[in-house]
N, C-alpha and C. Protein backbone atom coordinates (compact mmCIF):
# COMPACT_ATOMS: atom_id res chain seq x y z
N UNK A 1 58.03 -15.06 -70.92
CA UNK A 1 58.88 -14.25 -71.79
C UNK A 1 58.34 -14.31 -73.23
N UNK A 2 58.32 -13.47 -73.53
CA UNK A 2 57.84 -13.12 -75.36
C UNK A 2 58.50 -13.29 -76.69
N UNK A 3 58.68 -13.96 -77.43
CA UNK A 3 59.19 -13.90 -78.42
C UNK A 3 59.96 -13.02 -79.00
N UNK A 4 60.54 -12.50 -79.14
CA UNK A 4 60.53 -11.45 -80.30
C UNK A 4 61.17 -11.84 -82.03
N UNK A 5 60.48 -12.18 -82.60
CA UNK A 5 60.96 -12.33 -84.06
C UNK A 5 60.61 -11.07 -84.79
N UNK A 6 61.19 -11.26 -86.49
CA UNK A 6 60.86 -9.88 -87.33
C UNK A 6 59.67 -10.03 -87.31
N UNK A 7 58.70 -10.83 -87.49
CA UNK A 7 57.35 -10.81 -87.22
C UNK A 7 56.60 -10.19 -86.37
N UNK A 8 56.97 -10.52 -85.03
CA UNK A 8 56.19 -9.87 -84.02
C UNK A 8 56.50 -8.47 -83.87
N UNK A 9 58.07 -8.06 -84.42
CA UNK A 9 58.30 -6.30 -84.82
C UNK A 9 57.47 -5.98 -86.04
N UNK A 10 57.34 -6.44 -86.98
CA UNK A 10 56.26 -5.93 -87.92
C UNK A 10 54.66 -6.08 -87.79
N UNK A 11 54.35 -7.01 -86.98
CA UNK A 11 53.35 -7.13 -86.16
C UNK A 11 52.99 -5.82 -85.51
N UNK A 12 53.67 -5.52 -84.63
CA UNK A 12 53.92 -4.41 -83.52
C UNK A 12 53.67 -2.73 -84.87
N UNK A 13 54.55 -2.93 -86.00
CA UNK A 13 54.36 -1.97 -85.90
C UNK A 13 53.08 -1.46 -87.50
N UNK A 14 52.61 -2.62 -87.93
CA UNK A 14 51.31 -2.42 -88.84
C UNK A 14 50.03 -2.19 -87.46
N UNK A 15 50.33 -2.81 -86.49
CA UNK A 15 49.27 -2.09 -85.61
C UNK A 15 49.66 -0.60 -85.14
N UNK A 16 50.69 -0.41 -85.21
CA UNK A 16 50.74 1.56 -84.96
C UNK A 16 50.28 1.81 -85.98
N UNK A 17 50.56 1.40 -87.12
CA UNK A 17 50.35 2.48 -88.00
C UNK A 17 48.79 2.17 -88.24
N UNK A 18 47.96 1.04 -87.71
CA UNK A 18 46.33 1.49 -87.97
C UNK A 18 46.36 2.17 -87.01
N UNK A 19 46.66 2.28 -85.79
CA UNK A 19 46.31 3.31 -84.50
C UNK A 19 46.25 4.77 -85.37
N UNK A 20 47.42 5.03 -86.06
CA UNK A 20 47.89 6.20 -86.83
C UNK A 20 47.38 6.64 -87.37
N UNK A 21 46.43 5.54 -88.50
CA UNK A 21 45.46 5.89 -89.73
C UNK A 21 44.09 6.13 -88.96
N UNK A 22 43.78 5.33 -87.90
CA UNK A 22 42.58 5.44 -87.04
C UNK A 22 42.51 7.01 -86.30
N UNK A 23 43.72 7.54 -86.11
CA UNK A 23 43.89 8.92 -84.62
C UNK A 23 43.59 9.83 -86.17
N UNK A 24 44.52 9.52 -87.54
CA UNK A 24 44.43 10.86 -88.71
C UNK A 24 42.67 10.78 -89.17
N UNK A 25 42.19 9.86 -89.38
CA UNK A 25 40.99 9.74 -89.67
C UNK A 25 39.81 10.78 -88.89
N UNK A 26 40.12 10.54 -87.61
CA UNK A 26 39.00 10.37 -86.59
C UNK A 26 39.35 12.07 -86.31
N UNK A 27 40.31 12.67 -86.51
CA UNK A 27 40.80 14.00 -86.86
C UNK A 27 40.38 14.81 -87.68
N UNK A 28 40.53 14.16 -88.85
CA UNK A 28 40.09 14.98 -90.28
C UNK A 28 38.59 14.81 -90.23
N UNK A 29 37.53 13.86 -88.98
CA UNK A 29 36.57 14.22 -89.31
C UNK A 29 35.89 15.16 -88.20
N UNK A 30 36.70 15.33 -87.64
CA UNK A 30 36.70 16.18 -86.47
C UNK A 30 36.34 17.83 -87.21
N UNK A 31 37.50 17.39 -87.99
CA UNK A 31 37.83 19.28 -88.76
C UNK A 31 36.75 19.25 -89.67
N UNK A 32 36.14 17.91 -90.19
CA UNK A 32 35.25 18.37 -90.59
C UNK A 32 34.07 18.89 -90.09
N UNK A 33 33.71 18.24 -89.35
CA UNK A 33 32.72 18.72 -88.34
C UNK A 33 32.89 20.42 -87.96
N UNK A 34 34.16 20.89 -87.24
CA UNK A 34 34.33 22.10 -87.17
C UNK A 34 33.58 22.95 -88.22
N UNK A 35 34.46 22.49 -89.58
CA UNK A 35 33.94 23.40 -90.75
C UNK A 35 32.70 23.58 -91.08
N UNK A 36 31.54 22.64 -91.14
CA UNK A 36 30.52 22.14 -90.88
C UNK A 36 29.95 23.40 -89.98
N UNK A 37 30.44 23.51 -88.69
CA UNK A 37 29.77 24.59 -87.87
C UNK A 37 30.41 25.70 -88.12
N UNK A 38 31.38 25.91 -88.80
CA UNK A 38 31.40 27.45 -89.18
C UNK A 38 30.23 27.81 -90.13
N UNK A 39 29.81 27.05 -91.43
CA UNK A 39 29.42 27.01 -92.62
C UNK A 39 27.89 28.02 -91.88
N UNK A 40 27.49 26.65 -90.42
CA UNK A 40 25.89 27.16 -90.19
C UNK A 40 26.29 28.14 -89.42
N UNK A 41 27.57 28.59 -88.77
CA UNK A 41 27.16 29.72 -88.09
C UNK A 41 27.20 31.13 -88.97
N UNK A 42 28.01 31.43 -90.06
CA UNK A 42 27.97 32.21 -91.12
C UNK A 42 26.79 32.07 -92.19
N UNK A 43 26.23 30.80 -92.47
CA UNK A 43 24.43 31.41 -92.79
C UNK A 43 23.53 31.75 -91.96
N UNK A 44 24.13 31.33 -90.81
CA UNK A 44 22.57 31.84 -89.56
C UNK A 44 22.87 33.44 -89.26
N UNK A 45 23.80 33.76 -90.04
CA UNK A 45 24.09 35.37 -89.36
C UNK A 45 23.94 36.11 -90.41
């Protein structure tokens, strides 16, 4: 059986929120990338 103190709930939830900052990150460089290939497909044309 597991503990549960305020700790291990704030524990619990500073690791969502890197999951959170890790999923917005890994997103915004996603879109960058997208933009990135619009940029070369509108000079290659």
């Amino acid at each position: 059986m597991k503990l549960i103190t305020p700790f291990t709930i704030l524990n619990q939830n500073f690791h969502e929120m890197d999951l959170i900052r890790e999923a917005m990150n890994k997103r915004r460089l996603a879109t960058e990338r997208l933009h990135e290939d619009y940029r070369k497909m509108y000079i290659n044309h």
